[in-house]
Protein backbone atom coordinates (compact mmCIF):
# COMPACT_ATOMS: atom_id res chain seq x y z
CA UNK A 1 -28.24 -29.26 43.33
CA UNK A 2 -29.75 -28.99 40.03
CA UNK A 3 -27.68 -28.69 36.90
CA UNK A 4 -28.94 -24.96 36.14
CA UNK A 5 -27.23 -24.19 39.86
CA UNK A 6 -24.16 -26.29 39.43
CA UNK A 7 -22.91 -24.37 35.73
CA UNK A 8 -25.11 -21.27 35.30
CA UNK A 9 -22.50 -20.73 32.27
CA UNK A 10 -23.24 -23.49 30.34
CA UNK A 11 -26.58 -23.25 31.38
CA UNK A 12 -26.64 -20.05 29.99
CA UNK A 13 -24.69 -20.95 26.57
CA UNK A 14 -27.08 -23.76 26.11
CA UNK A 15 -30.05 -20.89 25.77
CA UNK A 16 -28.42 -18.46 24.48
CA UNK A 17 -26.42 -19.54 21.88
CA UNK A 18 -29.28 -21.50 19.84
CA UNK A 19 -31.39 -18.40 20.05
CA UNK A 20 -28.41 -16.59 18.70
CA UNK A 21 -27.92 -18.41 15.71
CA UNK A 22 -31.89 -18.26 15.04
CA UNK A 23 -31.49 -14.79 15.15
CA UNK A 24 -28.63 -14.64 13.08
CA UNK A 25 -30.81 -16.80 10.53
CA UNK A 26 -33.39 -15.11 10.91
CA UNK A 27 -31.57 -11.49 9.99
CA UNK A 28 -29.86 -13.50 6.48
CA UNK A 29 -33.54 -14.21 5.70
CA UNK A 30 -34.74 -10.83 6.55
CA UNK A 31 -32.07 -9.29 4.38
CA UNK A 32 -32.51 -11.70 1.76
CA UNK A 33 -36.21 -10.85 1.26
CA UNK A 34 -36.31 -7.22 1.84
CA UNK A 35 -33.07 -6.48 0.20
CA UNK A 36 -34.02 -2.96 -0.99
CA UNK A 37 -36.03 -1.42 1.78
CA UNK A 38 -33.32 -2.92 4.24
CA UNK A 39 -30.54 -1.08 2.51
CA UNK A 40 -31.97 2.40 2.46
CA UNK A 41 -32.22 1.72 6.27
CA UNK A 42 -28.60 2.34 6.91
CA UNK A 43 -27.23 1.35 10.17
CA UNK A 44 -30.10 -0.41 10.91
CA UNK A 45 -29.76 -2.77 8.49
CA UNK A 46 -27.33 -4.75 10.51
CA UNK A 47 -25.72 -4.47 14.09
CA UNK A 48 -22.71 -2.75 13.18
CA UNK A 49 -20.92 -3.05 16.07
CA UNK A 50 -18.23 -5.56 16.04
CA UNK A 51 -16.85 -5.15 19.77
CA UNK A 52 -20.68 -5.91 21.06
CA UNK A 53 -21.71 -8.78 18.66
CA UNK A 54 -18.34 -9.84 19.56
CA UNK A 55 -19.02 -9.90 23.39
CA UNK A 56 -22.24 -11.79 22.64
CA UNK A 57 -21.12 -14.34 20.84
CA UNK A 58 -20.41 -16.32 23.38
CA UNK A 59 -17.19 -18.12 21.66
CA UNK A 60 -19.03 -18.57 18.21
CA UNK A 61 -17.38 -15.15 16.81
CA UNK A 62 -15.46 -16.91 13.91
CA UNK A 63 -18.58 -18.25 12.92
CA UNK A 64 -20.35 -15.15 13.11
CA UNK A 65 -16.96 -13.25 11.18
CA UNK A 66 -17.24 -15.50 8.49
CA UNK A 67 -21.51 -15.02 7.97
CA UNK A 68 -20.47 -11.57 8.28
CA UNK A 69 -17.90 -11.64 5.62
CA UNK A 70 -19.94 -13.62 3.46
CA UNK A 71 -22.72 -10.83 3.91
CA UNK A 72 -20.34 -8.15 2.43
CA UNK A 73 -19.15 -10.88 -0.54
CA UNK A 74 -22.90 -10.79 -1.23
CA UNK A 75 -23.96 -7.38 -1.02
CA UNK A 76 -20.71 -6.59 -3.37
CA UNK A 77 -21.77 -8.97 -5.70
CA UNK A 78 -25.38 -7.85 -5.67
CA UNK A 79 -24.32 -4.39 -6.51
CA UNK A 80 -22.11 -5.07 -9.50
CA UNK A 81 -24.64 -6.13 -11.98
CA UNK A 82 -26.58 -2.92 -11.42
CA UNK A 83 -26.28 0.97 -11.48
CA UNK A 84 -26.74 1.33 -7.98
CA UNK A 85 -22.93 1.54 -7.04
CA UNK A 86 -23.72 2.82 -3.78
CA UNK A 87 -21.64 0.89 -1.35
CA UNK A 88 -21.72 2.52 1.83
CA UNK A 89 -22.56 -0.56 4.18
CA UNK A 90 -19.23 -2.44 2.53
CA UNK A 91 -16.63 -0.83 4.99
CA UNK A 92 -18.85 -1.18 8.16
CA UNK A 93 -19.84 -5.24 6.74
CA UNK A 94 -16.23 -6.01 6.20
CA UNK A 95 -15.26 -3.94 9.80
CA UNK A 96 -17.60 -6.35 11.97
CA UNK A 97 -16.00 -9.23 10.01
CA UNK A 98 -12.86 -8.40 10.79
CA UNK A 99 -13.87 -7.59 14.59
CA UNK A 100 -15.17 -10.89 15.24
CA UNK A 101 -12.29 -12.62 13.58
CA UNK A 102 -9.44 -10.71 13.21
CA UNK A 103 -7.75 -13.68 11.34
CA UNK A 104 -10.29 -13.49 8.30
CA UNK A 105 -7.14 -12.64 5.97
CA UNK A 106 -9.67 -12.83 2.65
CA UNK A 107 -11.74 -10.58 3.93
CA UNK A 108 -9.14 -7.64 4.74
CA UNK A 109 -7.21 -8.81 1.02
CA UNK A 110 -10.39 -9.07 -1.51
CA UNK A 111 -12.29 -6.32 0.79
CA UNK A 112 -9.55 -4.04 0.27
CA UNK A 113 -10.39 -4.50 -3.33
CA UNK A 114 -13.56 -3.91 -3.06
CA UNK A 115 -13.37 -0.55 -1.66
CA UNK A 116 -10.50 0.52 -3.36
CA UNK A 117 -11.45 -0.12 -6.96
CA UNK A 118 -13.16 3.08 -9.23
CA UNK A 119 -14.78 0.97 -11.66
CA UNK A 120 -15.80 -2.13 -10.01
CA UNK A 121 -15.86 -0.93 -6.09
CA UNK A 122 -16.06 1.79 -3.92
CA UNK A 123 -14.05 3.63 -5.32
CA UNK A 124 -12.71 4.83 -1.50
CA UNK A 125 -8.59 3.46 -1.27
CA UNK A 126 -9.32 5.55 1.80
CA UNK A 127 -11.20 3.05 3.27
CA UNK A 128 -9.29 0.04 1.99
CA UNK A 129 -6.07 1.20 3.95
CA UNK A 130 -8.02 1.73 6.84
CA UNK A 131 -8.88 -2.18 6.43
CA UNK A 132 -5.63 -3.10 5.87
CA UNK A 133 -4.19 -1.86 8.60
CA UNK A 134 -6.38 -3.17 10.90
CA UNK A 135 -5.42 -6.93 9.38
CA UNK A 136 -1.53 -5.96 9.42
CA UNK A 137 -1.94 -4.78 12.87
CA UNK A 138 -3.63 -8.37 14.20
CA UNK A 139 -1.73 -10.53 11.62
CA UNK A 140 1.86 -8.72 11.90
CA UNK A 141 3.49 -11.62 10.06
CA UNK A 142 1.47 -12.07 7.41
CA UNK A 143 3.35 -10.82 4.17
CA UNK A 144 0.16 -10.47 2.04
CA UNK A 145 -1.48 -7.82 3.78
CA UNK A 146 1.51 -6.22 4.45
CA UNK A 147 2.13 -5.74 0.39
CA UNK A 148 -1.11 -5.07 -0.03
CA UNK A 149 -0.97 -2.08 2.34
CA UNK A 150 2.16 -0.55 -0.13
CA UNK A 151 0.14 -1.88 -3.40
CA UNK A 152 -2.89 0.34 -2.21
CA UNK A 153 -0.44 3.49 -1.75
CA UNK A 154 1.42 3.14 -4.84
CA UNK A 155 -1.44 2.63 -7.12
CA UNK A 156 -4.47 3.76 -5.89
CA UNK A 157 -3.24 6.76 -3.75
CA UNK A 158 0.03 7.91 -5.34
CA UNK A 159 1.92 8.26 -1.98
CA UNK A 160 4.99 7.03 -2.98
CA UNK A 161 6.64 7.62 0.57
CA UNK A 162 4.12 5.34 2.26
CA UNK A 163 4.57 2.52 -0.46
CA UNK A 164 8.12 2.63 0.38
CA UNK A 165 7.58 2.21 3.97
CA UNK A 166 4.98 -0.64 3.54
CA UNK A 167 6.97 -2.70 1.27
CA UNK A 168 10.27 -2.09 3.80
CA UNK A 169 7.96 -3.31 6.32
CA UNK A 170 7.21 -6.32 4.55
CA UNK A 171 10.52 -6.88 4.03
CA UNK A 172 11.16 -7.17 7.44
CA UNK A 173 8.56 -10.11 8.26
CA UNK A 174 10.45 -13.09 8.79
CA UNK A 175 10.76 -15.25 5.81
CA UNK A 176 9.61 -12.28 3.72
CA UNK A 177 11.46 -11.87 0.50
CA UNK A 178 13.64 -9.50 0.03
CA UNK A 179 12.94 -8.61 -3.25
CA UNK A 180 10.11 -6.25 -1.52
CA UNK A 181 12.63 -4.26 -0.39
CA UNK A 182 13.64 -3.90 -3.72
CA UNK A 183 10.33 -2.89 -4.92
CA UNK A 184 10.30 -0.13 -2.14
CA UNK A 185 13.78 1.29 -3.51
CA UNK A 186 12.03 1.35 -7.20
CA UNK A 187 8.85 3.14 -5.92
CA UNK A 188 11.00 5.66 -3.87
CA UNK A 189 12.43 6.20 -6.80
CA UNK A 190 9.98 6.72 -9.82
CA UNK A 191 8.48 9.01 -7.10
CA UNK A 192 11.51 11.40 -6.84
CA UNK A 193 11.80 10.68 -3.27
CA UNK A 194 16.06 9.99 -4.00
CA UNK A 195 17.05 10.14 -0.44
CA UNK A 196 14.51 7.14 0.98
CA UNK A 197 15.51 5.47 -2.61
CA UNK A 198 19.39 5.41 -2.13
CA UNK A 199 18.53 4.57 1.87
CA UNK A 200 16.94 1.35 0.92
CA UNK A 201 19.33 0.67 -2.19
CA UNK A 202 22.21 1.00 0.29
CA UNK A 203 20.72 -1.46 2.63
CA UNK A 204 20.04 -3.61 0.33
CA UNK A 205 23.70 -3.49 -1.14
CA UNK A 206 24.83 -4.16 2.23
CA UNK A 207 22.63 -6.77 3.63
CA UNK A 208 21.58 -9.19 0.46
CA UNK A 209 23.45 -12.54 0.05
CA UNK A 210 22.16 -12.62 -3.85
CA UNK A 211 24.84 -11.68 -6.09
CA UNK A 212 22.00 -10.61 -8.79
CA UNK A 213 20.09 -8.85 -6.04
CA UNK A 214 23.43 -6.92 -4.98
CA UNK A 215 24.66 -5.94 -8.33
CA UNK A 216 20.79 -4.81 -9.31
CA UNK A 217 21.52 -2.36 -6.18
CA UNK A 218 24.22 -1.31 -6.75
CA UNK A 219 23.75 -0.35 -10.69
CA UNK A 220 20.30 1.52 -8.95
CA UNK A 221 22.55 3.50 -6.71
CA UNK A 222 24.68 4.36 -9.17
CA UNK A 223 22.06 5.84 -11.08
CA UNK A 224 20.28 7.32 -8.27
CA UNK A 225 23.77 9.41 -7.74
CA UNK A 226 24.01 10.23 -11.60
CA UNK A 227 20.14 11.47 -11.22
CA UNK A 228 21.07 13.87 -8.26
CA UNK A 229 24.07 15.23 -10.24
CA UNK A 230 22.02 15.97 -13.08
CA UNK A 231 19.15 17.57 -11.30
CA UNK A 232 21.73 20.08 -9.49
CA UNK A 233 23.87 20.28 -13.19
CA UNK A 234 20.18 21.22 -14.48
CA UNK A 235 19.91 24.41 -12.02
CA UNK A 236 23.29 25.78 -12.87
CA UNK A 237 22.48 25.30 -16.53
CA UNK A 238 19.79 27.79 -15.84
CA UNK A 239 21.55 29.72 -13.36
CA UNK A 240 24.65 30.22 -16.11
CA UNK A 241 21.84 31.41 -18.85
CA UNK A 242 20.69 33.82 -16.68
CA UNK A 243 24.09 35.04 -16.49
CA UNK A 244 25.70 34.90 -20.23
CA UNK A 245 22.31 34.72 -22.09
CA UNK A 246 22.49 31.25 -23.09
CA UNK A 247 23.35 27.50 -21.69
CA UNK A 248 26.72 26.41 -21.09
CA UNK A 249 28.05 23.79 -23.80
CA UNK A 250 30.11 21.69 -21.14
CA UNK A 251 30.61 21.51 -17.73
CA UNK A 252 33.81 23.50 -18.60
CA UNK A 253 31.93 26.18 -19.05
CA UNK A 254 30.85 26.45 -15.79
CA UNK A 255 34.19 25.42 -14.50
CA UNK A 256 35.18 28.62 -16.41
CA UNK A 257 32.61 30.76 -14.34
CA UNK A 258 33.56 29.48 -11.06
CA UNK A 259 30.46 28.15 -10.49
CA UNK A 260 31.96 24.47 -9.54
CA UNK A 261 35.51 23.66 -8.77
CA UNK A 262 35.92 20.90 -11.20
CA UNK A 263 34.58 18.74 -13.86
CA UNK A 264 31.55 16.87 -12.14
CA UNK A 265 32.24 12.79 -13.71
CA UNK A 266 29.18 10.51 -13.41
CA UNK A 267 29.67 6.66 -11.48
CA UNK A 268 31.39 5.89 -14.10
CA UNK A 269 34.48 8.70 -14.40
CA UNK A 270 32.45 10.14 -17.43
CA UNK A 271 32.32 13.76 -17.77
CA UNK A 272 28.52 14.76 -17.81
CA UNK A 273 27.67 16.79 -21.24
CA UNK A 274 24.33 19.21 -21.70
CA UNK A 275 22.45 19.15 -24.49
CA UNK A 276 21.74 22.55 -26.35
CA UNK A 277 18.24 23.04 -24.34
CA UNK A 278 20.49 23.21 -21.32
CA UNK A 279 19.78 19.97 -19.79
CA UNK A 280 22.36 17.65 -18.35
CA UNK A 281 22.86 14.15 -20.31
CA UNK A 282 25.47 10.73 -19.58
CA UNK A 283 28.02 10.16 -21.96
CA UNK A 284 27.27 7.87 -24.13
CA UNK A 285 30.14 5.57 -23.21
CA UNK A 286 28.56 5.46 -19.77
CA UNK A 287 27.05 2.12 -18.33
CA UNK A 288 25.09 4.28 -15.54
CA UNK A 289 21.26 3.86 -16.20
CA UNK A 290 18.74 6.07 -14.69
CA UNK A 291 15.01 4.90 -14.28
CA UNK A 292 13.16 5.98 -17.20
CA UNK A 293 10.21 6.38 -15.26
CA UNK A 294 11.64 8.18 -12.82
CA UNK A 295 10.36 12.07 -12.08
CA UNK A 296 12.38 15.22 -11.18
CA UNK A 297 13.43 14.50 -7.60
CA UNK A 298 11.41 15.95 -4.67
């Protein structure tokens, strides 16, 4: 029996996958020489389907993940130095990289800058969470991407809630450090979202073996609670103006006016005082420290 009968598989790899990797030459050429034309041709510059070049590769789909991924590092680069900042083929280059090798973790970290940058990207954070995710969800362990998923929320997209989560996430890979949970508290926080704030705080309180770490939390949930106070001392500031015609001077005052049943203290025992545009202040004497950057709760 001949060999052709005996291993029509290898047989078959032996053909196939030199003619491949001429064609696969023969494309980096093509795009190399026609660079212009080619990209005003879309989808058809390249087969942008990751699944199917992924089926054909016959084994050699690192190899093509990494040609792939050095495609997109070129046609990023190529764009930079001009005023053509059109970069619509990056997310579908960087999504058949990924598909052939899932465990390409530059290309999901550096092409999620890529997209996400305004100035010197795509300008689509969109995109670059969409990319992220993808890596997270085949590389579950791998802490990078996982902060890089929260890093894209907080900064580029504002969505303090998600960056939270991520960085909790992260938190939770094994031999992650906890300090990202601590980062998630912080952003909770600065984005007036107390409740997921004092959440993460609390566990952290509860769960770290760091002595700095711990008393770090627990000054942050202290002023988490003297934040809350003052945003509810705030609205019966204004709710006691609307009543007498002008802002109480102390919380006596609204003791007086039975609108709370005692003197509200702050962590410390320190009676809040208000300030005469009505809004709620510490006592000087207190220790309690509220973020600076943090907004009016949500």
């Amino acid at each position: 029996m001949s060999e052709r009968h005996r291993n029509p598989l290898a047989w078959l790899a032996a053909i196939v996958v030199p003619l491949l990797l001429v064609a696969v030459v023969a494309l980096q050429q093509r795009i190399d020489s026609s660079r212009g034309a080619l990209e005003k041709q879309g989808d058809e510059l390249l087969v942008q389907s990751g699944p199917l070049l992924k089926k054909l590769s016959l084994g050699y789909d690192a190899l093509l993940g990494d040609i792939y991924w050095t495609r997109a590092v070129q046609y990023y680069g190529a764009k930079l130095p001009t005023s053509d900042r059109d970069f619509h083929l990056l997310a579908p280059l960087l999504d058949v990289a990924t598909t052939l090798d899932p465990n390409l973790i530059p290309a999901y970290h550096f092409g999620a800058f890529f997209l996400s940058e305004k100035q010197g990207g795509a300008g689509r954070p969109d995109l670059a969470v969409t990319l992220v995710k993808k890596g997270v969800a085949a590389n579950p362990n791998n802490t990078q991407l996982s902060a890089d998923l929260g890093f894209i929320y907080y900064m580029k997209l504002k969505d303090y809630d998600k960056a939270a989560a991520a960085y909790v996430a992260t938190s939770k890979i094994p031999g992650a450090s906890q300090l990202f949970k601590v980062l998630a508290a912080r952003i909770a926080s600065r984005g007036g979202v107390l409740d997921t704030s004092r959440m993460i705080w609390s566990e952290v309180y509860e769960t770290t073996q760091d002595e700095q770490i711990k008393k770090r939390a627990l000054e942050a949930l202290k002023g988490l609670k003297a934040q809350s106070d003052e945003m509810q001392l705030d609205q019966l500031a204004q709710d006691y103006r609307a009543r007498f015609g002008h802002y109480p001077e102390s919380t006596r005052d609204l003791v007086d006016a039975a609108m709370i049943k005692g003197v509200p203290l702050d962590p410390d025992g320190f009676p809040y005082a208000f300030g005469p545009d009505g809004k709620s202040q510490l006592d000087p004497k207190s220790t309690v420290t509220i973020d600076p950057g943090a907004p009016a709760p949500r």
